[in-house]
C-alpha atoms as a PDB file:
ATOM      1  CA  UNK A   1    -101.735 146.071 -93.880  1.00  0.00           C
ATOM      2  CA  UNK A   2    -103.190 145.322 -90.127  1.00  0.00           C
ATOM      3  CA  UNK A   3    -100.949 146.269 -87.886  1.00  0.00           C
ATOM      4  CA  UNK A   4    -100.279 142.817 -86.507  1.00  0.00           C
ATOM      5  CA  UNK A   5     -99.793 141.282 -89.767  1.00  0.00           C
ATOM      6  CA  UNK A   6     -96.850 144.143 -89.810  1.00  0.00           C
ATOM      7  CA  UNK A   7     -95.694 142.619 -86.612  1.00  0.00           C
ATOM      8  CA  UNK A   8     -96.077 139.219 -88.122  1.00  0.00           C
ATOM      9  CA  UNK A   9     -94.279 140.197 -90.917  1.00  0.00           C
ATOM     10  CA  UNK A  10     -91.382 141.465 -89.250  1.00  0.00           C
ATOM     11  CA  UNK A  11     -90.647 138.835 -86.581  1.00  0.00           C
ATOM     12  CA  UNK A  12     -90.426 136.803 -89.612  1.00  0.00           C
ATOM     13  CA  UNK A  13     -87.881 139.050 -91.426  1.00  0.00           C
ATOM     14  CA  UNK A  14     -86.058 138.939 -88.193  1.00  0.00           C
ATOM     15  CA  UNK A  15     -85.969 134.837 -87.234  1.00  0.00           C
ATOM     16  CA  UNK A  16     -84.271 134.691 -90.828  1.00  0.00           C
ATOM     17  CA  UNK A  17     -81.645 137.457 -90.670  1.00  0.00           C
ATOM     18  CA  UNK A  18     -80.680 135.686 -86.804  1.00  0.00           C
ATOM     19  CA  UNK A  19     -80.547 132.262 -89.158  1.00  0.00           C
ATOM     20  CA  UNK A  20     -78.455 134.112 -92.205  1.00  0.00           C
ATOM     21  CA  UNK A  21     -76.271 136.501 -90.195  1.00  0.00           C
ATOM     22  CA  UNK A  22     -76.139 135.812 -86.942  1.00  0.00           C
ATOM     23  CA  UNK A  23     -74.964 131.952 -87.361  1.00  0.00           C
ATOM     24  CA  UNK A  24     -75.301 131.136 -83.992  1.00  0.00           C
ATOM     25  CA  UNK A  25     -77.288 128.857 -81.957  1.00  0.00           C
ATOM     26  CA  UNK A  26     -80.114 130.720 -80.377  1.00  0.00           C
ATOM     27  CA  UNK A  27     -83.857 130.679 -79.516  1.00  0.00           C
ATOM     28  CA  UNK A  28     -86.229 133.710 -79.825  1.00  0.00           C
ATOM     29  CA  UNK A  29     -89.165 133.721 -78.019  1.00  0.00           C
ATOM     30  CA  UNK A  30     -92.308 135.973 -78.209  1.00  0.00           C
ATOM     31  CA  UNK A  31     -93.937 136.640 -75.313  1.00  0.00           C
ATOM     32  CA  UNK A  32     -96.303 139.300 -73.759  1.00  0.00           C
ATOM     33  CA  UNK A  33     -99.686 140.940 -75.334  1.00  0.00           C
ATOM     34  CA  UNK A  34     -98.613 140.199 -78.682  1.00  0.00           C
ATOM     35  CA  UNK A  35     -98.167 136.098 -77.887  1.00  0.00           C
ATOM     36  CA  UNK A  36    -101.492 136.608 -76.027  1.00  0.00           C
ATOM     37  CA  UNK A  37    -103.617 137.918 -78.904  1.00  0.00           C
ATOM     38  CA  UNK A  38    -103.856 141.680 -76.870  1.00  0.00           C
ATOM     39  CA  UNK A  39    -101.713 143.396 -79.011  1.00  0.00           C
ATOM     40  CA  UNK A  40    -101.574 147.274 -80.328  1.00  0.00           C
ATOM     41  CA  UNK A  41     -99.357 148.842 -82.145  1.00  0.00           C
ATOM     42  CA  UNK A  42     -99.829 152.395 -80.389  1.00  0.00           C
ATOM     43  CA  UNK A  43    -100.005 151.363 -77.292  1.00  0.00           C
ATOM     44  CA  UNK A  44     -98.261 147.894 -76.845  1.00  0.00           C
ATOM     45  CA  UNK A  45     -94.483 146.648 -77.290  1.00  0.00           C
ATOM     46  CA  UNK A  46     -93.507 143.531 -78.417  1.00  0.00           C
ATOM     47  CA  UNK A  47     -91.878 141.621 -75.983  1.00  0.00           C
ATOM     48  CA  UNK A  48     -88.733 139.726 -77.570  1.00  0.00           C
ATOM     49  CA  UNK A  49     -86.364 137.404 -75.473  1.00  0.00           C
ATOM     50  CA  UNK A  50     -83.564 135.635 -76.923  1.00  0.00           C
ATOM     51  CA  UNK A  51     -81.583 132.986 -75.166  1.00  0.00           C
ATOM     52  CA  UNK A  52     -78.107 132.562 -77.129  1.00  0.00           C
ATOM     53  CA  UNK A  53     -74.909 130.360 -76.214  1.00  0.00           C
ATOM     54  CA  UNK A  54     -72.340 132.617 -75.925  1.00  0.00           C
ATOM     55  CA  UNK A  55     -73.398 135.942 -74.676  1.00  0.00           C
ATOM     56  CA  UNK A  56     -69.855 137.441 -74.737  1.00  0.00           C
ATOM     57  CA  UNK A  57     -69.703 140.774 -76.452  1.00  0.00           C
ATOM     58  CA  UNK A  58     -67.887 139.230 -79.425  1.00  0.00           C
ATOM     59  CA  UNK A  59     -70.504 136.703 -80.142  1.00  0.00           C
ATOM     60  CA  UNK A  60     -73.262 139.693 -79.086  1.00  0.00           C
ATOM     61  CA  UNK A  61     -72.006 141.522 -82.137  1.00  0.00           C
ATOM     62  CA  UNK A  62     -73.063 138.896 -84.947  1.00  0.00           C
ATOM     63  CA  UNK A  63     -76.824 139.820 -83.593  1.00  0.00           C
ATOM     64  CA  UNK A  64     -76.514 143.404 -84.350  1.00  0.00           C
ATOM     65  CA  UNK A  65     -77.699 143.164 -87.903  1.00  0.00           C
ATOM     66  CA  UNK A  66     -81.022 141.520 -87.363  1.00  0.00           C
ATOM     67  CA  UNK A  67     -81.847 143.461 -84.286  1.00  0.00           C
ATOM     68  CA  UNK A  68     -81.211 146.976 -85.665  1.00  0.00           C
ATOM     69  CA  UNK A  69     -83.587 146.024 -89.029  1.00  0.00           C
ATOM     70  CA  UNK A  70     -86.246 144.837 -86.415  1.00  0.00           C
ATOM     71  CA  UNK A  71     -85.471 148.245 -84.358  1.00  0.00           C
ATOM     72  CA  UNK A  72     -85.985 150.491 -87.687  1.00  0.00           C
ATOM     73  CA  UNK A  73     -89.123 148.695 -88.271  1.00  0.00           C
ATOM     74  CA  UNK A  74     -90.233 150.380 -84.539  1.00  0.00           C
ATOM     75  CA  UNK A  75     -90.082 147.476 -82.716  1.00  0.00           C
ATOM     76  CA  UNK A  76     -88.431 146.963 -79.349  1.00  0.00           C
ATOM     77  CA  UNK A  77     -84.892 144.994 -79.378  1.00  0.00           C
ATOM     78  CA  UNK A  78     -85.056 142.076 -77.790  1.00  0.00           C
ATOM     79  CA  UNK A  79     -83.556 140.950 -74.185  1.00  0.00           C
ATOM     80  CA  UNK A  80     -80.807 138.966 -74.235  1.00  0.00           C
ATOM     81  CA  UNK A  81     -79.416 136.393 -71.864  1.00  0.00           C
ATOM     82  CA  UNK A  82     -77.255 133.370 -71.722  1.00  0.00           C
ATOM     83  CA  UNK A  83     -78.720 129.617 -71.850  1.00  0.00           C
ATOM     84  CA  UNK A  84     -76.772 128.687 -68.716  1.00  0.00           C
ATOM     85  CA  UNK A  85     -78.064 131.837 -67.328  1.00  0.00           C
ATOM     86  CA  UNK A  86     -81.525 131.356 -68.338  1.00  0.00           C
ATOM     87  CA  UNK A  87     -81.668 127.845 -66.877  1.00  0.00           C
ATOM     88  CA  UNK A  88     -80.655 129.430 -63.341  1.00  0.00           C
ATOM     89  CA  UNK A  89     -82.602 132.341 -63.760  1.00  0.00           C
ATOM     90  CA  UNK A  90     -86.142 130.814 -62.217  1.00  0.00           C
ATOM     91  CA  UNK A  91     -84.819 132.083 -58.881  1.00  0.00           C
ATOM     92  CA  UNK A  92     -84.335 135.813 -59.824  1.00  0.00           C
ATOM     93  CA  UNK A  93     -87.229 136.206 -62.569  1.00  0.00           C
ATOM     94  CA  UNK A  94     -89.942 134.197 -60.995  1.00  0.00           C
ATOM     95  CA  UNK A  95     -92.657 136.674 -61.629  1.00  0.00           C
ATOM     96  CA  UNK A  96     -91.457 137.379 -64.979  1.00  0.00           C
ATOM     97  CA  UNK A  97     -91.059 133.519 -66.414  1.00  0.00           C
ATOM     98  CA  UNK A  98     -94.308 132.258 -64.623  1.00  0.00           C
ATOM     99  CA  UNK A  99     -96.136 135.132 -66.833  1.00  0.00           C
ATOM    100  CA  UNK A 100     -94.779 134.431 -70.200  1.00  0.00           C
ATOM    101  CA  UNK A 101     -95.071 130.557 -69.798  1.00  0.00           C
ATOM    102  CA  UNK A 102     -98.464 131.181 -69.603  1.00  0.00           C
ATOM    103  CA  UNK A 103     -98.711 133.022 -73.276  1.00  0.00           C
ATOM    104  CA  UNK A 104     -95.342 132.567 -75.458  1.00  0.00           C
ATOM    105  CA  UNK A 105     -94.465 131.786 -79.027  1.00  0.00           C
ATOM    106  CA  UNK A 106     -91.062 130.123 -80.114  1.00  0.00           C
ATOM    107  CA  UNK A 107     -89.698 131.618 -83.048  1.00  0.00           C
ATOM    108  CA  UNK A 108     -86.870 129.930 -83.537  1.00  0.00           C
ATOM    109  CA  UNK A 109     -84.483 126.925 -82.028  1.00  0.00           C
ATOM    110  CA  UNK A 110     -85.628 125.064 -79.304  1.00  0.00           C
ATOM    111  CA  UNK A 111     -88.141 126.014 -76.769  1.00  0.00           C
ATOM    112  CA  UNK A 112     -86.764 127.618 -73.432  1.00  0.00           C
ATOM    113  CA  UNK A 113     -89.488 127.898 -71.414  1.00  0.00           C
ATOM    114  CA  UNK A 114     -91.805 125.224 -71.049  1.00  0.00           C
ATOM    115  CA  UNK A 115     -89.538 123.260 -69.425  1.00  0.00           C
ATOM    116  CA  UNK A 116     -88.398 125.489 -66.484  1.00  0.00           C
ATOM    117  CA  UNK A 117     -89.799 125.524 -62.794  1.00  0.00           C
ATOM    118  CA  UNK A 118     -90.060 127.996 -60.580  1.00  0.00           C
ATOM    119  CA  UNK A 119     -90.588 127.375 -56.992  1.00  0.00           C
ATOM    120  CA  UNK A 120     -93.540 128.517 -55.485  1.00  0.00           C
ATOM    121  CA  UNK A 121     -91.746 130.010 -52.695  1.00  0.00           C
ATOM    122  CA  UNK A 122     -89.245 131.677 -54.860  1.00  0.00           C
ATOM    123  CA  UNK A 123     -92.927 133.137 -56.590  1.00  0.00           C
ATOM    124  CA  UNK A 124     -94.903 134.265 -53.506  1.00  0.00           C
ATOM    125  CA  UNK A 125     -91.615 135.990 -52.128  1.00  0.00           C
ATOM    126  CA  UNK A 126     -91.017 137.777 -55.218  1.00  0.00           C
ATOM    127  CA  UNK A 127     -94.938 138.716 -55.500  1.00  0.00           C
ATOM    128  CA  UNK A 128     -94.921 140.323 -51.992  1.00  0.00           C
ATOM    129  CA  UNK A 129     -92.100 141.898 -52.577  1.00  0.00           C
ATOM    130  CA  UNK A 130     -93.647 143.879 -55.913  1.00  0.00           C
ATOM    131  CA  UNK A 131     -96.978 144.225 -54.598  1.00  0.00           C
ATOM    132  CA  UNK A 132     -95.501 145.901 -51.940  1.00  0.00           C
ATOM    133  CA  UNK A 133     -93.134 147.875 -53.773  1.00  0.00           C
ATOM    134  CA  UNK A 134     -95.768 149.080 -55.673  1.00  0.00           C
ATOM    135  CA  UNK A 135     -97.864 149.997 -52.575  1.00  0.00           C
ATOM    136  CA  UNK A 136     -95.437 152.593 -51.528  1.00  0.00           C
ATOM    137  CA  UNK A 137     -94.981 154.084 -54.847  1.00  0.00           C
ATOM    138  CA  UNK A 138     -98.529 154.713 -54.795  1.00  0.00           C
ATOM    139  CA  UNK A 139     -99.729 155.725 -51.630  1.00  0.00           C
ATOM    140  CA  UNK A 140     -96.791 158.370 -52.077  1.00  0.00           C
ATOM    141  CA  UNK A 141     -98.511 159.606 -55.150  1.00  0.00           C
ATOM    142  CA  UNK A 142    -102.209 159.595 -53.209  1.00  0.00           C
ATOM    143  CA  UNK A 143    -100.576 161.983 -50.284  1.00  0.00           C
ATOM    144  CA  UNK A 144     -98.820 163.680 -53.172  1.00  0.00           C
ATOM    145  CA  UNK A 145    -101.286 164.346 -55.793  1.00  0.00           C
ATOM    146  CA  UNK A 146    -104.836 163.478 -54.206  1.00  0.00           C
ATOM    147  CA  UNK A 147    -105.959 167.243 -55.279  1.00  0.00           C
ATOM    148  CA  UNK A 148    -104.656 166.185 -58.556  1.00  0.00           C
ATOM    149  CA  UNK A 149    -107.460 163.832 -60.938  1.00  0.00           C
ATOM    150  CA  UNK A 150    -104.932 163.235 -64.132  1.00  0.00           C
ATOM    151  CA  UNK A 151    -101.604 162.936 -62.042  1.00  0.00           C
ATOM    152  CA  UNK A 152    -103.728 160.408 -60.365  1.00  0.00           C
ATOM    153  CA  UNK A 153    -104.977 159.037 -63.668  1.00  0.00           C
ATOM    154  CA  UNK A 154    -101.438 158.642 -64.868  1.00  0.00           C
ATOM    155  CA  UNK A 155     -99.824 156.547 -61.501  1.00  0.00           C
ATOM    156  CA  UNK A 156    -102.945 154.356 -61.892  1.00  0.00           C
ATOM    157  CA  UNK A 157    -103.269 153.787 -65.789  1.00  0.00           C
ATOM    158  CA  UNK A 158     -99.353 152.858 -65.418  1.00  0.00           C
ATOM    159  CA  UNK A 159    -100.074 150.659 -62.328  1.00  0.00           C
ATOM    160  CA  UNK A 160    -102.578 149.077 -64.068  1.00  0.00           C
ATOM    161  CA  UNK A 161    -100.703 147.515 -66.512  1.00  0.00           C
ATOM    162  CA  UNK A 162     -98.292 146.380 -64.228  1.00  0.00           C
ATOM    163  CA  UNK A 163    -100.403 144.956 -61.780  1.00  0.00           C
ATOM    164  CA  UNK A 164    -102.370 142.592 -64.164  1.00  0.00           C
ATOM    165  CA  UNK A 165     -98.961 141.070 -64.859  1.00  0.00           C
ATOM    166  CA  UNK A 166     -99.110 140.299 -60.530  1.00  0.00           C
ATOM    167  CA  UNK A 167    -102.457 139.306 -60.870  1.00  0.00           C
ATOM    168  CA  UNK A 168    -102.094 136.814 -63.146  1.00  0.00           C
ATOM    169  CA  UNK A 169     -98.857 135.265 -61.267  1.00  0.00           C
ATOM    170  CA  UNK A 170    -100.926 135.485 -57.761  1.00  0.00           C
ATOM    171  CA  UNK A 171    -103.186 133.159 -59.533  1.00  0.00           C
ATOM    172  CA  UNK A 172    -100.761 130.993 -60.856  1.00  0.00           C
ATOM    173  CA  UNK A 173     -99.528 130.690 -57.207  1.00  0.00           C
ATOM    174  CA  UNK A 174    -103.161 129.913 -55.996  1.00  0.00           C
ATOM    175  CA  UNK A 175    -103.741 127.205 -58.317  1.00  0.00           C
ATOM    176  CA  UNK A 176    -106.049 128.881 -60.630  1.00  0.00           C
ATOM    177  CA  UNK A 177    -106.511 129.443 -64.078  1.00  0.00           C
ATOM    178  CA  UNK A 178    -105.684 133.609 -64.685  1.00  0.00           C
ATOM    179  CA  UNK A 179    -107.232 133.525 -68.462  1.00  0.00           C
ATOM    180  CA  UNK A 180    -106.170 135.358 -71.413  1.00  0.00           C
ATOM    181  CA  UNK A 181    -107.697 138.845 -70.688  1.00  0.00           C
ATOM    182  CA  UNK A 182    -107.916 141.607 -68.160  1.00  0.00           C
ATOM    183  CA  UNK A 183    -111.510 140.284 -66.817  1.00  0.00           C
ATOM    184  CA  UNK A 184    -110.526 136.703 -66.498  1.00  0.00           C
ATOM    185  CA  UNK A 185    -107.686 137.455 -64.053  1.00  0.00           C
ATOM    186  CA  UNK A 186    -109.193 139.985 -61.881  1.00  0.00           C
ATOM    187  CA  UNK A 187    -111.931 137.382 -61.793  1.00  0.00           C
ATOM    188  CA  UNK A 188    -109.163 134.469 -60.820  1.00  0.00           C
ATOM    189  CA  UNK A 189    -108.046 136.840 -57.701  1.00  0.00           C
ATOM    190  CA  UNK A 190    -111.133 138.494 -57.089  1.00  0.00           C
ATOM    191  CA  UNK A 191    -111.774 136.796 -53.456  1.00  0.00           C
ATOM    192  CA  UNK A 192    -108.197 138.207 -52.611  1.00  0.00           C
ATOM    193  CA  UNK A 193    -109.369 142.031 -53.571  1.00  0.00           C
ATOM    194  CA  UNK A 194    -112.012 142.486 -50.878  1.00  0.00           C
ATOM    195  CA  UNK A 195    -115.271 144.650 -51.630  1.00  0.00           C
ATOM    196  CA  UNK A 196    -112.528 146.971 -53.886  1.00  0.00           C
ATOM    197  CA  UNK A 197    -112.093 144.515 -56.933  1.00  0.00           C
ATOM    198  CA  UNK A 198    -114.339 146.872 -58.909  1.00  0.00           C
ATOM    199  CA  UNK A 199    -112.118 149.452 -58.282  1.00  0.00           C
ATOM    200  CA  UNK A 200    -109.037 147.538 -59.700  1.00  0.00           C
ATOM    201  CA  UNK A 201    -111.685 146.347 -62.574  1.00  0.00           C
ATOM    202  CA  UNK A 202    -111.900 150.499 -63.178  1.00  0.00           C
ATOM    203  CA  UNK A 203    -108.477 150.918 -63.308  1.00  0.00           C
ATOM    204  CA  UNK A 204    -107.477 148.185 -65.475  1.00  0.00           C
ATOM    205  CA  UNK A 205    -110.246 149.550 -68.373  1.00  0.00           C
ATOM    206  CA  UNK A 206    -108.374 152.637 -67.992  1.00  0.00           C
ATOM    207  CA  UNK A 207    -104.625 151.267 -68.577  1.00  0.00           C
ATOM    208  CA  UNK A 208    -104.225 152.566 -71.917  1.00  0.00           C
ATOM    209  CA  UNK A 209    -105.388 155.935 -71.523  1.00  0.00           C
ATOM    210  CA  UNK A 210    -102.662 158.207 -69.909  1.00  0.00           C
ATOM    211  CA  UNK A 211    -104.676 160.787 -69.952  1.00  0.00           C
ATOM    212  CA  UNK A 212    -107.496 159.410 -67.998  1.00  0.00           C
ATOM    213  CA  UNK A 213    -108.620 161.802 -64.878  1.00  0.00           C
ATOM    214  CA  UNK A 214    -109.224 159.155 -62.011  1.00  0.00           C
ATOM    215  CA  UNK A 215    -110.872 160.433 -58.614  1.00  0.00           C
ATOM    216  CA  UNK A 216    -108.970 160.328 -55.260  1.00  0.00           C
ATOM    217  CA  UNK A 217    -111.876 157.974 -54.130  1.00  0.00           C
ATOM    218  CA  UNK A 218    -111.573 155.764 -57.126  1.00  0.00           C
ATOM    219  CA  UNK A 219    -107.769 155.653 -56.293  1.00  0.00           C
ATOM    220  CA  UNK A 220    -107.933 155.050 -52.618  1.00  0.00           C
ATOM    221  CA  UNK A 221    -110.430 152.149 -53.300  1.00  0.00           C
ATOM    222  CA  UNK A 222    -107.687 150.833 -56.004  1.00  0.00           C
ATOM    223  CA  UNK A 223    -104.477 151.174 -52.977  1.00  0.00           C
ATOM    224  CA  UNK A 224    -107.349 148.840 -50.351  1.00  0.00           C
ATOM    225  CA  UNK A 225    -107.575 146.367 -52.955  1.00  0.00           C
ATOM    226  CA  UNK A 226    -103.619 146.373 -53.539  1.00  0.00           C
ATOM    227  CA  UNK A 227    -103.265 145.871 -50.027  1.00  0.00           C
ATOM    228  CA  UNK A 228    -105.743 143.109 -49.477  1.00  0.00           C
ATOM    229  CA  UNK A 229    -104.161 140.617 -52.538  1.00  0.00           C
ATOM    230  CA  UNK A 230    -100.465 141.694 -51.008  1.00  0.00           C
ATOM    231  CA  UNK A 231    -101.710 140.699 -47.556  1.00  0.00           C
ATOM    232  CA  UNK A 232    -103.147 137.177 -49.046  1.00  0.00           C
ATOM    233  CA  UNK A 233    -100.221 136.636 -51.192  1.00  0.00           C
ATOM    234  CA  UNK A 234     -97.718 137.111 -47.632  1.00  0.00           C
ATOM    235  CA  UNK A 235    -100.789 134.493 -45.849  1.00  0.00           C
ATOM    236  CA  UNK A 236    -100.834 131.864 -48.318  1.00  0.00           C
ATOM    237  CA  UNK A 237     -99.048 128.969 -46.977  1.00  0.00           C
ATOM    238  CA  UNK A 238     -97.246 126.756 -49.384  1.00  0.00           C
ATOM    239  CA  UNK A 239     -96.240 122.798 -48.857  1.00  0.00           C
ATOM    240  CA  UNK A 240     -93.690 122.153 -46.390  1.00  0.00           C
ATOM    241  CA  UNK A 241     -94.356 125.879 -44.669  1.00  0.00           C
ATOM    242  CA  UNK A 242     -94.114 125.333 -40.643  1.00  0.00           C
END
């Protein structure tokens, strides 16, 4: 058995004990690498949201059933939120619903996401805000662990990952069309990079391999680039901006 047929087979298992035992209205969504096509069994989750009625613990407790069969089967449990939460959530998880609108699956009940808009504004705020975030983290780890070429290795194969997800919301935000892989997006941004987008290219065929060595020249070339799309991301001007 593939290993995404045993993902396939288990999300299936799962929709129908939430139907059988859970009896509640709810939709489950798919979303991530494994909605996009990208996904590995060693080194991927699967990314589960459901949106339920009632989140109350009471009502929480009729999903334990089909979530802990889906956890023995070594899959992640899935987030949980509240449909009136969910509807005013585009606010606090801009980044976060912009990138699985662009690769989801419904699994069961009514589709969630399509229909929910998040403001640009809300978007490039919350963008410069992780890019940012994420600049700190790493320049610490450069001063840090520059002498170091696998403690490097790990901050950026982790980064990596993380920063594709930005990537493919910056070019959401632009207007542009991130793709369905790695190249595709860097490609979508890679004006916004500067002369350092191969370095971010380097990185991101590293992002699965912890225990890739990665020079302190490779990873100073990486933190430019970082700072050059978190620079355009703060520049780009939006309707309505004075």
């Amino acid at each position: 058995m593939t290993d995404t047929t045993r993902m396939d087979r288990a999300l299936a298992a799962f929709g129908a004990a939430l139907e059988a035992d859970a009896g509640m209205p709810c939709a489950a969504v798919l979303y991530g690498s494994a909605a996009r096509g990208d996904w590995h069994e060693r080194l991927s989750d699967i990314n589960l949201l459901l949106v339920v009625e009632d989140p109350s613990p009471p009502a929480l407790t009729r999903l334990a059933t089909a979530v802990a069969a889906l956890h023995r089967e070594g899959f992640t449990p899935p987030l949980i939120i509240g449909r009136d939460e969910w509807r005013r959530a585009t606010d606090v998880f801009p980044i976060e619903i912009t990138d699985m609108q662009l690769s989801y699956r419904v699994l069961l009940g009514e589709d969630p996401v399509g229909d929910l808009a998040v403001r640009p504004a809300d978007l490039r705020s919350a963008l410069e805000s992780q890019l940012r975030g994420k600049l700190v983290r790493l320049r610490q780890a450069y001063v840090r662990f520059s002498d170091s070429m696998p403690t490097l290795g790990g901050f950026a194969a982790t980064s990596g990952s993380e920063l594709l997800v930005l990537m493919r919301s910056v070019a959401v935000l632009l207007g542009r069309d991130p793709g369905r892989d790695a190249e595709a997006t860097l490609t979508a941004v890679a004006d916004h990079l500067g002369a350092e987008a191969d370095a971010v290219r380097d990185v991101l065929l590293r992002r699965r391999e912890p225990e890739w060595t990665c020079p302190a020249e490779l990873f100073a070339r990486y933190l430019v680039a970082i700072t050059h799309l978190a620079a355009a991301v703060d520049a780009h001007i939006l309707p309505g901006d004075a």
